[in-house]
N, C-alpha and C. Protein backbone atom coordinates (compact mmCIF):
# COMPACT_ATOMS: atom_id res chain seq x y z
N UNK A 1 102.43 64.42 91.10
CA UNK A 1 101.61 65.12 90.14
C UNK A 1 101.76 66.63 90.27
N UNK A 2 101.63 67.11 91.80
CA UNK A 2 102.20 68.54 91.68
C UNK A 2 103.70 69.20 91.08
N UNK A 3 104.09 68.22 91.15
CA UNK A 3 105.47 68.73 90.62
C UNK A 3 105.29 68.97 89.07
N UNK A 4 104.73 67.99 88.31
CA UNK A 4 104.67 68.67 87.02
C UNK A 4 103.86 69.83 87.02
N UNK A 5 102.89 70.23 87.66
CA UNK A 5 102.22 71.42 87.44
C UNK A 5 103.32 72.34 87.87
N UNK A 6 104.39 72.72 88.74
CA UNK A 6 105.13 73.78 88.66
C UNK A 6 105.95 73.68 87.75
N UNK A 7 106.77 72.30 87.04
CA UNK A 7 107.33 72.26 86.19
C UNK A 7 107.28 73.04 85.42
N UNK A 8 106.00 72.86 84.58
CA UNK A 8 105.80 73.19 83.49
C UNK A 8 105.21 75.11 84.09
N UNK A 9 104.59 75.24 85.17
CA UNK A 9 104.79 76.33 85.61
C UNK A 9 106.58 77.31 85.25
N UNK A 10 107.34 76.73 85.76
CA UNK A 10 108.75 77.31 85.97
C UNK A 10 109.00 77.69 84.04
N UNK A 11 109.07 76.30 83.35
CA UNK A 11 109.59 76.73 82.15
C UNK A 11 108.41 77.65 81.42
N UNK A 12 106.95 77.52 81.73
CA UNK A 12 106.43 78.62 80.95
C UNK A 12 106.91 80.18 81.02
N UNK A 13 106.63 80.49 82.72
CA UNK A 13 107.37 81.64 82.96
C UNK A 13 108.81 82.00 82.20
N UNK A 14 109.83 81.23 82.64
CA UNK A 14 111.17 81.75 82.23
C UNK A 14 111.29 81.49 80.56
N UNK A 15 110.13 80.94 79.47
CA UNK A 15 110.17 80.59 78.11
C UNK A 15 109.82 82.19 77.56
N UNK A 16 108.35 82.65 78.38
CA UNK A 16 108.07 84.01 77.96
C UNK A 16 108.50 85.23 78.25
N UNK A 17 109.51 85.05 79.73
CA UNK A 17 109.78 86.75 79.76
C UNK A 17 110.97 86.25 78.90
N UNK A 18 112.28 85.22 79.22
CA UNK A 18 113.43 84.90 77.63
C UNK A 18 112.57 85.63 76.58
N UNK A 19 111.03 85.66 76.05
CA UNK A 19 110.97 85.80 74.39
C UNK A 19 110.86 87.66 74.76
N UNK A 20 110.36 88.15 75.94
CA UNK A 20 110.36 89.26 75.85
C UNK A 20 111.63 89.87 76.10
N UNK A 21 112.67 89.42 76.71
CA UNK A 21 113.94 90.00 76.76
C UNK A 21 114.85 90.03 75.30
N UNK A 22 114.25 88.97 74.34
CA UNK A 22 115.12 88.93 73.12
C UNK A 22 114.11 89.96 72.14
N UNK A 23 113.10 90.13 72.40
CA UNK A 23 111.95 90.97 71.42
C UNK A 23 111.48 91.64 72.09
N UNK A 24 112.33 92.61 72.87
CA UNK A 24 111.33 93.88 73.89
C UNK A 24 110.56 95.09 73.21
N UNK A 25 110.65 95.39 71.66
CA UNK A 25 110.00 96.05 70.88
C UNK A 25 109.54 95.46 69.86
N UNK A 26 108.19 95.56 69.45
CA UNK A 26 107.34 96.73 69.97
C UNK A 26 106.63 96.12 70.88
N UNK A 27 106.08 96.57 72.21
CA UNK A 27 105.78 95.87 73.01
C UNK A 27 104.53 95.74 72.55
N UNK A 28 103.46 96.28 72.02
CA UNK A 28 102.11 96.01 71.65
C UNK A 28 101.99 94.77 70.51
N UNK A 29 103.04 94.43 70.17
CA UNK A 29 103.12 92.81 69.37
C UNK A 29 103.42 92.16 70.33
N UNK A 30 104.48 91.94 70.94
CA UNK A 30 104.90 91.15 71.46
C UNK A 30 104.01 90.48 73.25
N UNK A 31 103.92 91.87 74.03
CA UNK A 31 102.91 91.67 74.35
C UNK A 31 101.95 90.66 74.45
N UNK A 32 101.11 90.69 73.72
CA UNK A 32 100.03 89.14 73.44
C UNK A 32 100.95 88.00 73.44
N UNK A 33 101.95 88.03 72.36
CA UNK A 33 102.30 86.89 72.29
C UNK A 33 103.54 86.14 73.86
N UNK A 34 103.85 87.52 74.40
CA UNK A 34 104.47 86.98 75.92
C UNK A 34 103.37 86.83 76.50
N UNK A 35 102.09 87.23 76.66
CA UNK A 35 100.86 86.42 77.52
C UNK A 35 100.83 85.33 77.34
N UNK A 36 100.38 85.01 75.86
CA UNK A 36 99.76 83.84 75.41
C UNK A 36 101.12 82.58 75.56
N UNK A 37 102.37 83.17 75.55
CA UNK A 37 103.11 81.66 76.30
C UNK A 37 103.14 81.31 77.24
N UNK A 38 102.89 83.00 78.33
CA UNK A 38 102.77 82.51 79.68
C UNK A 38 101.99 81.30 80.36
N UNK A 39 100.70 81.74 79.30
CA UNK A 39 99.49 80.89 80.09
C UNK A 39 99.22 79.88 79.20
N UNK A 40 100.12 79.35 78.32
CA UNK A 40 99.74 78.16 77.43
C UNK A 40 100.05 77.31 78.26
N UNK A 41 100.31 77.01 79.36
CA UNK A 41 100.39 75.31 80.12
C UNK A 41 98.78 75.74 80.58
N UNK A 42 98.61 76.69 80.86
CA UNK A 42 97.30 76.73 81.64
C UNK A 42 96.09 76.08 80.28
N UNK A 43 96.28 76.32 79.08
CA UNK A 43 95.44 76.14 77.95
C UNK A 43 95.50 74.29 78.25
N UNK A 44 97.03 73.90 78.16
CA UNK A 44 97.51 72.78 77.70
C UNK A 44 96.71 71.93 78.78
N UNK A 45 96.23 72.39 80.51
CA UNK A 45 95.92 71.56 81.21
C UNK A 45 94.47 71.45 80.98
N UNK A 46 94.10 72.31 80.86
CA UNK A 46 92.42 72.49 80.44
C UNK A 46 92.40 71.69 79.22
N UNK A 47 92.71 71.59 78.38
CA UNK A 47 92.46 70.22 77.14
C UNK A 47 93.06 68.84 77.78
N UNK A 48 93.72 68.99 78.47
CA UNK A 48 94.40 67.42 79.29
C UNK A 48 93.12 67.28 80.34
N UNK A 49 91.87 68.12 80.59
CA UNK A 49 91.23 68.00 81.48
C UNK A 49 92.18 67.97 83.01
N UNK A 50 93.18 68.41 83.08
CA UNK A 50 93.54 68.34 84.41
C UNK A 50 93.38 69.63 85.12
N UNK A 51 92.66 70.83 84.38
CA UNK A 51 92.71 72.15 84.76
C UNK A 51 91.50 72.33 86.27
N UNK A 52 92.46 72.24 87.29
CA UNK A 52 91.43 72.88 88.57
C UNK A 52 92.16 73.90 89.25
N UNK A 53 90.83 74.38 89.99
CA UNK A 53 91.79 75.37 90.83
C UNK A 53 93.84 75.05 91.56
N UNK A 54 93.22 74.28 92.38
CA UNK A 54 94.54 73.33 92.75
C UNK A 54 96.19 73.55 91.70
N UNK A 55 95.54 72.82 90.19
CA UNK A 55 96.47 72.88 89.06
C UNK A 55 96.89 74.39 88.72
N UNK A 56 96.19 74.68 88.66
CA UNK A 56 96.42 76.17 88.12
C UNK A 56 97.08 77.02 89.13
N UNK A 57 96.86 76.70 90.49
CA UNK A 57 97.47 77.63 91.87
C UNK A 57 98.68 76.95 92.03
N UNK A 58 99.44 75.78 91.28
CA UNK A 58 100.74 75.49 91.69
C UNK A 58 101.38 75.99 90.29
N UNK A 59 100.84 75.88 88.90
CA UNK A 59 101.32 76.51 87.93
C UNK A 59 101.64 77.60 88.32
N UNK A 60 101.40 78.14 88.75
CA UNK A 60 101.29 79.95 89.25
C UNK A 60 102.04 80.32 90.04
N UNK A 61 102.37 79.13 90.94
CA UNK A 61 103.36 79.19 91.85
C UNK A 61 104.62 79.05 91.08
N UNK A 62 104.66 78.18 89.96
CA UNK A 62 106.17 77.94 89.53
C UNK A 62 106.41 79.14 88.68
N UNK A 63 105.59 79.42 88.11
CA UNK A 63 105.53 80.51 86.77
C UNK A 63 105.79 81.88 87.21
N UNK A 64 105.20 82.49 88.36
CA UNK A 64 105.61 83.89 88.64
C UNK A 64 106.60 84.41 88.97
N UNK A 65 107.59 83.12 89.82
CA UNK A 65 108.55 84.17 90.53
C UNK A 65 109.77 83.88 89.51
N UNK A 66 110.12 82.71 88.44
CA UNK A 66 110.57 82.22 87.78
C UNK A 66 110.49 83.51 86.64
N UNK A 67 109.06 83.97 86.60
CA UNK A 67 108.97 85.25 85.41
C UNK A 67 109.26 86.39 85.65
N UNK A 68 109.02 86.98 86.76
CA UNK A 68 109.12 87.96 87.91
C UNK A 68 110.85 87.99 87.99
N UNK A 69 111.15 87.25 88.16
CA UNK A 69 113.20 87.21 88.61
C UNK A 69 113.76 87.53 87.31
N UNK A 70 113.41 86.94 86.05
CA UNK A 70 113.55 87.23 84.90
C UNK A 70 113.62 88.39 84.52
N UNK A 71 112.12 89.09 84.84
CA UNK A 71 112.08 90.55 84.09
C UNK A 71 112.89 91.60 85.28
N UNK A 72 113.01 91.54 86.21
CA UNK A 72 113.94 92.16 86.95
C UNK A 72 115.67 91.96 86.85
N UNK A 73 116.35 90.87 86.44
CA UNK A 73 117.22 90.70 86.57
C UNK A 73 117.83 90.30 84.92
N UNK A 74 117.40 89.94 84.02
CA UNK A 74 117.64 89.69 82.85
C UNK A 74 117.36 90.76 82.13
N UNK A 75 115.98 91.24 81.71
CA UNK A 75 115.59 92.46 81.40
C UNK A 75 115.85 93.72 81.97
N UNK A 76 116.33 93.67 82.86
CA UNK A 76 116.19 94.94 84.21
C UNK A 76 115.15 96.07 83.97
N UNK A 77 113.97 95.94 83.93
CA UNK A 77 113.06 96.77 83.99
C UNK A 77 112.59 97.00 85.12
N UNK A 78 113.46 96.96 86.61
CA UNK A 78 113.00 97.60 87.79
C UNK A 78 113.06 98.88 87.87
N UNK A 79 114.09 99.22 87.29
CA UNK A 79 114.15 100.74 86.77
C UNK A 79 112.82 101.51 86.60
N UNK A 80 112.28 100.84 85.62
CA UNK A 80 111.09 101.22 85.07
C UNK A 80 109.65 101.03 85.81
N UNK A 81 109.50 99.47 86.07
CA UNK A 81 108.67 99.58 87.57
C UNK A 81 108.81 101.07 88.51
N UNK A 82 110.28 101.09 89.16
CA UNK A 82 110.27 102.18 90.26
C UNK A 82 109.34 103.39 89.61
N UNK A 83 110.14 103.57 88.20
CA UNK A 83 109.07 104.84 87.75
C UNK A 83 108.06 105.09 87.66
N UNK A 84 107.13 104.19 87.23
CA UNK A 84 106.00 103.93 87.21
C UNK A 84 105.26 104.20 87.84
N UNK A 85 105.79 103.64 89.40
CA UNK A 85 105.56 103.83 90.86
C UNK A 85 105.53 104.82 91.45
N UNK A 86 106.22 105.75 90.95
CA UNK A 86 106.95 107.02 91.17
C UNK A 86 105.82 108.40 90.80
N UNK A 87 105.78 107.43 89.52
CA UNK A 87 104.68 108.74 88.98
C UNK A 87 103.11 108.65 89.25
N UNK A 88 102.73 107.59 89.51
CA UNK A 88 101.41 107.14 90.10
C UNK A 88 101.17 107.48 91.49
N UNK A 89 102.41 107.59 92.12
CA UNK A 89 102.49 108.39 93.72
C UNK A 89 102.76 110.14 93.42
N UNK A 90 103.28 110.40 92.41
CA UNK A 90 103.13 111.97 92.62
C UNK A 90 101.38 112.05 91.71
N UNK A 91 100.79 111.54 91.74
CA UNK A 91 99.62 111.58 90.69
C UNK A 91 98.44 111.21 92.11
N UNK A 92 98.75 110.79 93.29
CA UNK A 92 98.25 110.73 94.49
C UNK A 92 98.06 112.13 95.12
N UNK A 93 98.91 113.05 94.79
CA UNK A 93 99.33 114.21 95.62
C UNK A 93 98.69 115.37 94.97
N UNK A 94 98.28 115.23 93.85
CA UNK A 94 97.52 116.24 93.12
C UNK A 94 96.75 116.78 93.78
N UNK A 95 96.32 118.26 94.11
CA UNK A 95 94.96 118.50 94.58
C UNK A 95 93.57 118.09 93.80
């Protein structure tokens, strides 16, 4: 039974960052709609009544690093992470 919860974990992840790598603009559309695939197994288990903590912490397990590897390596927006990072640490240093 756990295995389908990452299952469907793995392909949600790698279904929504795929839709954000083919539609990376404008991100304020797309956006919602890469959330809302992310977490549609999570919707799908909660109407199957199978939604518990448990379910949802192995979805999560399949779904992040599956989405996470994606947007780093397909998308390559580590670039952009680093910056991010970058500027939120010189934004530390301010007097």
């Amino acid at each position: 039974m756990i295995v389908w919860f990452v299952l469907a974990g793995i392909a949600a992840g790698a279904i929504s960052a795929l839709y954000l790598a083919l539609y990376y603009e404008p991100i304020l559309v797309n956006g919602p709609i890469h959330g809302a695939i992310f977490s549609s197994g999570l919707a799908g288990m909660y109407y199957a009544k199978k939604l518990t903590a448990n379910s949802a912490g192995w979805y999560l397990a399949g779904a992040l690093p599956v989405h996470l590897g994606i947007h780093f390596a397909v998308i390559r927006d580590l670039a952009q992470l680093m910056g991010v990072i970058h500027i939120l640490l010189n934004f530390l240093s301010l007097p």
